[in-house]
N, C-alpha and C. Protein backbone atom coordinates (compact mmCIF):
# COMPACT_ATOMS: atom_id res chain seq x y z
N UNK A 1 12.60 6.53 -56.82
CA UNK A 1 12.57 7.61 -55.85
C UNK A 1 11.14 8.01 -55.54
N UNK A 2 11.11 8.16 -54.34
CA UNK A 2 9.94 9.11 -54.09
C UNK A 2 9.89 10.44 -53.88
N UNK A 3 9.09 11.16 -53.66
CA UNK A 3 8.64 12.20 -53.49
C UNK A 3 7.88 12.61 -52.65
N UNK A 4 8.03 13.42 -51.16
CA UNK A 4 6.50 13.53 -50.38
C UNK A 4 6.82 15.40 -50.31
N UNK A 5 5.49 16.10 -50.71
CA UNK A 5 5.30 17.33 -50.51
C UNK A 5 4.12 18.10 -49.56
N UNK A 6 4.56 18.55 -48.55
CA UNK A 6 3.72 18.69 -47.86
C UNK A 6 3.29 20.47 -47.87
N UNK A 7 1.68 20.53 -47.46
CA UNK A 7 1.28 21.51 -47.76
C UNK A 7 0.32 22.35 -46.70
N UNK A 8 0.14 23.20 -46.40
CA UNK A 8 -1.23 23.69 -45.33
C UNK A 8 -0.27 24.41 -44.00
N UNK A 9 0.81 24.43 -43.56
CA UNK A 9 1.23 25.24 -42.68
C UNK A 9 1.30 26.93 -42.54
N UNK A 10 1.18 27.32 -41.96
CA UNK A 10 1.25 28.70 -41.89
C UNK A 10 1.46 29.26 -40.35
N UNK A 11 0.74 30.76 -40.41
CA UNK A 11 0.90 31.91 -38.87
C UNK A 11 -1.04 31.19 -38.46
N UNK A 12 -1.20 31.02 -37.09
CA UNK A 12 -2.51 30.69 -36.98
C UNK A 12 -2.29 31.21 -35.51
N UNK A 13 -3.89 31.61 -34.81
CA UNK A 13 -3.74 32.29 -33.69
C UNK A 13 -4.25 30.92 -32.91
N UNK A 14 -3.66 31.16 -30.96
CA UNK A 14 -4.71 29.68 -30.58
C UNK A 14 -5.55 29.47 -31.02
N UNK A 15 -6.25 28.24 -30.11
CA UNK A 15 -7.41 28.16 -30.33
C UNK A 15 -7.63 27.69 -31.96
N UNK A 16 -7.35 28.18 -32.80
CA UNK A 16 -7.62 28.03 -34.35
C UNK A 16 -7.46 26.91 -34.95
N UNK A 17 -7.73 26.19 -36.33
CA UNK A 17 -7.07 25.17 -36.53
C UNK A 17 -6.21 25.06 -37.50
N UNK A 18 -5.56 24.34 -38.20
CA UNK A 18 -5.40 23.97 -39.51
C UNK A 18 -5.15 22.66 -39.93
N UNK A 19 -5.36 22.55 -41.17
CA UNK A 19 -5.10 21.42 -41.66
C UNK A 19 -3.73 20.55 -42.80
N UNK A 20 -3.04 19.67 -42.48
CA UNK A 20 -1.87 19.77 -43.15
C UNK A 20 -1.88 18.57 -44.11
N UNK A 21 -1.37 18.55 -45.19
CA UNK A 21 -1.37 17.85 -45.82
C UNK A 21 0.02 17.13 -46.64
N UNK A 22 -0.17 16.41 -47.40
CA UNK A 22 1.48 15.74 -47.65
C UNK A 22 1.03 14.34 -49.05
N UNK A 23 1.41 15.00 -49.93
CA UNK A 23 1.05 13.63 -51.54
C UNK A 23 2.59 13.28 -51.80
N UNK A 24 2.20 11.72 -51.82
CA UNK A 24 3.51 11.29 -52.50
C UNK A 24 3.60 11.33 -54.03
N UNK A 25 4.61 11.50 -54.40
CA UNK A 25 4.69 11.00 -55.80
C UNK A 25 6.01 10.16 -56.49
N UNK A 26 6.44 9.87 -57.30
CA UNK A 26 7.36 8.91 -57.88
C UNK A 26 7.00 7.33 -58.03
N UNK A 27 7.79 6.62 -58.19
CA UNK A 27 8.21 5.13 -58.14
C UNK A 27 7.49 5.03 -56.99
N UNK A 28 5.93 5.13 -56.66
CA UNK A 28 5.45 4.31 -55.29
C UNK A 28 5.17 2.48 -55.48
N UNK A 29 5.42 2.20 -54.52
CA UNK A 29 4.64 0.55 -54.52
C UNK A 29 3.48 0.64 -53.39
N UNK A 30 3.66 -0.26 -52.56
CA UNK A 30 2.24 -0.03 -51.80
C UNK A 30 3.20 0.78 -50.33
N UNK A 31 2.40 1.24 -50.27
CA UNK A 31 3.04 2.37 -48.94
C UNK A 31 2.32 1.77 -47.97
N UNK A 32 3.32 1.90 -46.68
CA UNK A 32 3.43 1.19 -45.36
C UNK A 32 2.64 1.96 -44.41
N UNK A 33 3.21 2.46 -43.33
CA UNK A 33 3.19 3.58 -42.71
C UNK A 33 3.07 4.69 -42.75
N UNK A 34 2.36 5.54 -42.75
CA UNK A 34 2.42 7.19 -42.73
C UNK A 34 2.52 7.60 -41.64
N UNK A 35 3.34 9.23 -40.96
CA UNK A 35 2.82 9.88 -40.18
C UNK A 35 3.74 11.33 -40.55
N UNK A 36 3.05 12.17 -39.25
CA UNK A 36 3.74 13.50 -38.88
C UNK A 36 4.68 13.39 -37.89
N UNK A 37 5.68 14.22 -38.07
CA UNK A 37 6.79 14.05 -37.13
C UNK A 37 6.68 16.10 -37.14
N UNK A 38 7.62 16.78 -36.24
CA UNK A 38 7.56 18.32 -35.97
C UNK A 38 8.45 18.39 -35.18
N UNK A 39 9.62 19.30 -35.64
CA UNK A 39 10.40 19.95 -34.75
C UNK A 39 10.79 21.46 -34.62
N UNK A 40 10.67 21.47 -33.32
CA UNK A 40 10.71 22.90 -32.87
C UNK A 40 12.17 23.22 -33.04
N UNK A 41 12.31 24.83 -32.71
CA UNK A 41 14.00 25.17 -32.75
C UNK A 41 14.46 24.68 -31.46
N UNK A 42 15.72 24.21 -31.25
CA UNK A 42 16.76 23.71 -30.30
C UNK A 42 16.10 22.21 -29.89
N UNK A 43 15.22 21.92 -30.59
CA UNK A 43 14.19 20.60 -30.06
C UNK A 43 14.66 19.02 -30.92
N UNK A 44 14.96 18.31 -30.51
CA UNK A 44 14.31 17.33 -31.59
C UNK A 44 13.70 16.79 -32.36
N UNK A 45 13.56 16.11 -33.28
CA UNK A 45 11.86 15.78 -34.07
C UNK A 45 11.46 14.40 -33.62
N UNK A 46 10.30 14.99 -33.15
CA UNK A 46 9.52 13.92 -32.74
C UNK A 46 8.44 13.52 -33.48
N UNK A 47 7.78 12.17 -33.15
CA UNK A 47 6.58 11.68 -33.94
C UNK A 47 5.23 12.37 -32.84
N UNK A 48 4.30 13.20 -33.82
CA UNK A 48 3.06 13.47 -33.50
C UNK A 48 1.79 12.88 -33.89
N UNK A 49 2.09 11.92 -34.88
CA UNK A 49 0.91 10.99 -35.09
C UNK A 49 1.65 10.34 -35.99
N UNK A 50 0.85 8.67 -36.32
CA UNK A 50 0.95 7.86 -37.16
C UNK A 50 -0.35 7.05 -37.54
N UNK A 51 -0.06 6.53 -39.16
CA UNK A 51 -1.39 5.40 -39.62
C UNK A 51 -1.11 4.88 -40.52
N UNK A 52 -0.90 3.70 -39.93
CA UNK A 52 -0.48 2.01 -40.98
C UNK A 52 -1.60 2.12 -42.50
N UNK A 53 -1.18 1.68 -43.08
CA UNK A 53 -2.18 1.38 -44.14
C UNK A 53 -3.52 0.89 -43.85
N UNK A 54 -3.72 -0.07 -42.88
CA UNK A 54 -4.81 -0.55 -42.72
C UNK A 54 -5.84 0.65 -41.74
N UNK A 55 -5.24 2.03 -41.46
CA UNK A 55 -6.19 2.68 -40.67
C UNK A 55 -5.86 2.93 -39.41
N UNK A 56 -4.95 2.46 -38.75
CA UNK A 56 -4.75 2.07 -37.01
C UNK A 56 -3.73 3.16 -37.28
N UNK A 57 -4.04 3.94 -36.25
CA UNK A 57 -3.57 5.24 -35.85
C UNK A 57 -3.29 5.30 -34.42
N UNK A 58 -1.92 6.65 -34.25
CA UNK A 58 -1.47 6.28 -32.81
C UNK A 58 -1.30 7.66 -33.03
N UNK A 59 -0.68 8.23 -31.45
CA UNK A 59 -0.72 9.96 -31.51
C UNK A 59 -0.10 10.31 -30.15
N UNK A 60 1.07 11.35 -30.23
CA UNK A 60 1.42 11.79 -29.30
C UNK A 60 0.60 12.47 -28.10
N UNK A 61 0.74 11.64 -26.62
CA UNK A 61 0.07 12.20 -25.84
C UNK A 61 -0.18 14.08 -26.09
N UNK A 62 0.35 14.80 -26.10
CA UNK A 62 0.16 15.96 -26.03
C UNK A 62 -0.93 16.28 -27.43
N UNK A 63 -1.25 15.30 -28.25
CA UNK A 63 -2.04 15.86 -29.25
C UNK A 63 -3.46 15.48 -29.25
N UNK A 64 -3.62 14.03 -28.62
CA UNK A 64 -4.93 13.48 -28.29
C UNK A 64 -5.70 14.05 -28.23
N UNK A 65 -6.63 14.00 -28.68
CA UNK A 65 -8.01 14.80 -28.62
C UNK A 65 -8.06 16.06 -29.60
N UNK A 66 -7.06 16.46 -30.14
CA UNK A 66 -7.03 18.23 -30.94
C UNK A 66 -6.45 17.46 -32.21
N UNK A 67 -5.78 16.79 -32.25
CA UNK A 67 -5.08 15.98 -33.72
C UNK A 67 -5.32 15.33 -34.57
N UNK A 68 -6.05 15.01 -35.59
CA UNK A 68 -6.47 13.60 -36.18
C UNK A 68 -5.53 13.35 -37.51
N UNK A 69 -5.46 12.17 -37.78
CA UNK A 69 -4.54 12.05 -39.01
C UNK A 69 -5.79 10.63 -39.55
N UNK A 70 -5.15 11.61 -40.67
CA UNK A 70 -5.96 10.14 -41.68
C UNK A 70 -5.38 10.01 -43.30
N UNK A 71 -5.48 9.28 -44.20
CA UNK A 71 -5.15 8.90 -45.13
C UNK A 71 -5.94 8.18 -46.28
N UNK A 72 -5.54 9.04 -47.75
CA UNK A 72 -6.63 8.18 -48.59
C UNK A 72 -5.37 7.30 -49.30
N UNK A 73 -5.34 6.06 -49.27
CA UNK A 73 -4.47 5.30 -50.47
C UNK A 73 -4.79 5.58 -51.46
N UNK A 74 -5.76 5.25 -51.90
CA UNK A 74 -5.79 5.46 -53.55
C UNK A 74 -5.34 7.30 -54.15
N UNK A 75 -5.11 7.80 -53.46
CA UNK A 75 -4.12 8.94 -53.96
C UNK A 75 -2.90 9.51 -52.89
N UNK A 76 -2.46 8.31 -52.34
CA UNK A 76 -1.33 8.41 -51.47
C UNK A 76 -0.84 9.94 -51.09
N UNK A 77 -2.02 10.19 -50.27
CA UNK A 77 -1.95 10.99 -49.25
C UNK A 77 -2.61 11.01 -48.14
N UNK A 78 -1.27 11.65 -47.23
CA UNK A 78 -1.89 11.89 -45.63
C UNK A 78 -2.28 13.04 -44.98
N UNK A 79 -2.86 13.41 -44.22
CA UNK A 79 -3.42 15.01 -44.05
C UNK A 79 -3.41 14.65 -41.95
N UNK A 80 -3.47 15.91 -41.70
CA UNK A 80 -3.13 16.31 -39.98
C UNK A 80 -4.19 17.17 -39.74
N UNK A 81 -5.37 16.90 -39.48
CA UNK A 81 -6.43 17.93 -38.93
C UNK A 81 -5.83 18.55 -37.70
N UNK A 82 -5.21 19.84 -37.37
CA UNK A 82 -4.91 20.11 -36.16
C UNK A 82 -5.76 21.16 -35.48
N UNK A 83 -6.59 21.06 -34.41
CA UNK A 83 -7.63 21.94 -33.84
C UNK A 83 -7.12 22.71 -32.74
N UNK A 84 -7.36 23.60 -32.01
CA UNK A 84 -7.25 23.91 -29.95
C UNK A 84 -5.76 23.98 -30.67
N UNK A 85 -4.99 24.49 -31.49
CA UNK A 85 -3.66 25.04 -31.38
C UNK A 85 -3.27 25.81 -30.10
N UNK A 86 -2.34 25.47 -30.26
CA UNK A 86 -1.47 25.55 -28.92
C UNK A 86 -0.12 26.61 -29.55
N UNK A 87 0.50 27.24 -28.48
CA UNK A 87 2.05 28.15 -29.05
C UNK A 87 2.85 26.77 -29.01
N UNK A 88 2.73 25.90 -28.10
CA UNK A 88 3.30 24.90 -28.21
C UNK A 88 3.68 23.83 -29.29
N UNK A 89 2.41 24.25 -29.83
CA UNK A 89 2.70 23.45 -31.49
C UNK A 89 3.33 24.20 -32.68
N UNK A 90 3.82 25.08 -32.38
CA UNK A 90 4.82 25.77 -33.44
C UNK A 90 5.87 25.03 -33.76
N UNK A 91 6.57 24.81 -34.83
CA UNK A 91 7.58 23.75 -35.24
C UNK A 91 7.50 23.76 -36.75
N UNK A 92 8.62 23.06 -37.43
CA UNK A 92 8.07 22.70 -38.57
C UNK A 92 7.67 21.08 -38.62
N UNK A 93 6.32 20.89 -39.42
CA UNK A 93 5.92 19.91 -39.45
C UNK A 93 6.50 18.86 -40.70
N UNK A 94 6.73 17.65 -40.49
CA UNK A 94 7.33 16.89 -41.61
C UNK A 94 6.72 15.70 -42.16
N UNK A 95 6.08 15.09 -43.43
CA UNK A 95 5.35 13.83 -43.27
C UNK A 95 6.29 12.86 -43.56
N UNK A 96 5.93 11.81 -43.62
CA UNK A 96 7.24 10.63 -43.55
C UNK A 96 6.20 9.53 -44.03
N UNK A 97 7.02 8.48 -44.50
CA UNK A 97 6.61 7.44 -45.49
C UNK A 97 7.48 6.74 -45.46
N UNK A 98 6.47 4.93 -45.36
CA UNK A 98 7.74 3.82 -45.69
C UNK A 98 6.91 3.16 -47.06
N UNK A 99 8.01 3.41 -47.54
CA UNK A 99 7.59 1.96 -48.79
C UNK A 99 9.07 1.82 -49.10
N UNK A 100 8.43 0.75 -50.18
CA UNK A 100 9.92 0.03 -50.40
C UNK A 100 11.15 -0.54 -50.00
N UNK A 101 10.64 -0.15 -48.64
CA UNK A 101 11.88 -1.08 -47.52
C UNK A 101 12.75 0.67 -46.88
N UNK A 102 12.49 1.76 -47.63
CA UNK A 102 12.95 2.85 -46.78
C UNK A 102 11.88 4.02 -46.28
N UNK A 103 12.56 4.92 -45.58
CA UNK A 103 11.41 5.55 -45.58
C UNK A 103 12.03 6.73 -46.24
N UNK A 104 10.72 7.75 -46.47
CA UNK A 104 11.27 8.98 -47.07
C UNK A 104 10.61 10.42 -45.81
N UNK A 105 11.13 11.62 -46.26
CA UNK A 105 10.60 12.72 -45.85
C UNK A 105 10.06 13.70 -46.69
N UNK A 106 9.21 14.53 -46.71
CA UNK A 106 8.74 15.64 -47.12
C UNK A 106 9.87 17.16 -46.65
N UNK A 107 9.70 17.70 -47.07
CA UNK A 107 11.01 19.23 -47.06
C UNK A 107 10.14 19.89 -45.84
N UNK A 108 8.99 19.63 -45.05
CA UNK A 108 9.03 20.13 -44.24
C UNK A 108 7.74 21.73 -44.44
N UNK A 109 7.00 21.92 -43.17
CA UNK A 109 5.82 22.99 -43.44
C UNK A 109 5.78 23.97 -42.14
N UNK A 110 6.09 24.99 -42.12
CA UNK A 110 6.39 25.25 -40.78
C UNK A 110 4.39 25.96 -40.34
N UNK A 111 4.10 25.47 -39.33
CA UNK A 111 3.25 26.21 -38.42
C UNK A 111 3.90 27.07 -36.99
N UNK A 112 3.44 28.23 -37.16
CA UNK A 112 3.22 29.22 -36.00
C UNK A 112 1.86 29.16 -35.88
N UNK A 113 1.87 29.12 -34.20
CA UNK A 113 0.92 29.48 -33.39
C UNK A 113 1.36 30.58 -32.28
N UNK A 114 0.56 31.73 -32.51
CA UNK A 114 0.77 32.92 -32.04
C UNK A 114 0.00 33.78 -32.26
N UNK A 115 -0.63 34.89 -31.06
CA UNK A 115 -1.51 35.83 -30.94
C UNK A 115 -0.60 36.78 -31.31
């Protein structure tokens, strides 16, 4: 089993940033894929960024430029620099992980953005 716990969400005003984070733990082997996924209320969850093991990163148009995701392997974790918050980015945020042939989720971090 794995384990992903994610951490750093909160109330933040625009403009502001934060930063999110997410460590796996359990039975890891070599981990695949990382990213953030976020869903709003009545919304779906969508993917807001991703990064393969090797570094190659992709990112929902609406985050380009304000978003960065990155990852250290050697302590299998991924983190979400999020800058220029938006009300729009309120949701709860979720990290996600493939190894082992499945993937897993984190329980989830909610950010508000709101004056």
């Amino acid at each position: 089993q794995v384990q992903l716990v994610e951490s750093g969400g909160g109330l933040v005003q625009p403009g502001r940033s934060l930063r999110l984070s997410c460590a796996a733990s359990g039975s890891i082997g070599s981990i695949g894929a990382m990213g953030w996924y976020r869903q709003a209320p009545g919304k779906q969850r969508e993917l807001v960024a991703s990064i393969t093991s090797g570094g190659t990163t992709d990112y929902q148009d609406s985050v380009k430029g304000r978003f960065t995701i990155s990852r250290d392997n050697a302590k299998n974790t991924v983190h979400l620099q999020m800058n220029s918050l938006k009300p729009e980015d309120t949701a709860v945020y979720y990290c996600n992980a493939f190894t082992g042939g499945y993937y897993y989720w984190g329980q989830g971090t909610q950010v508000t953005v709101s004056s």
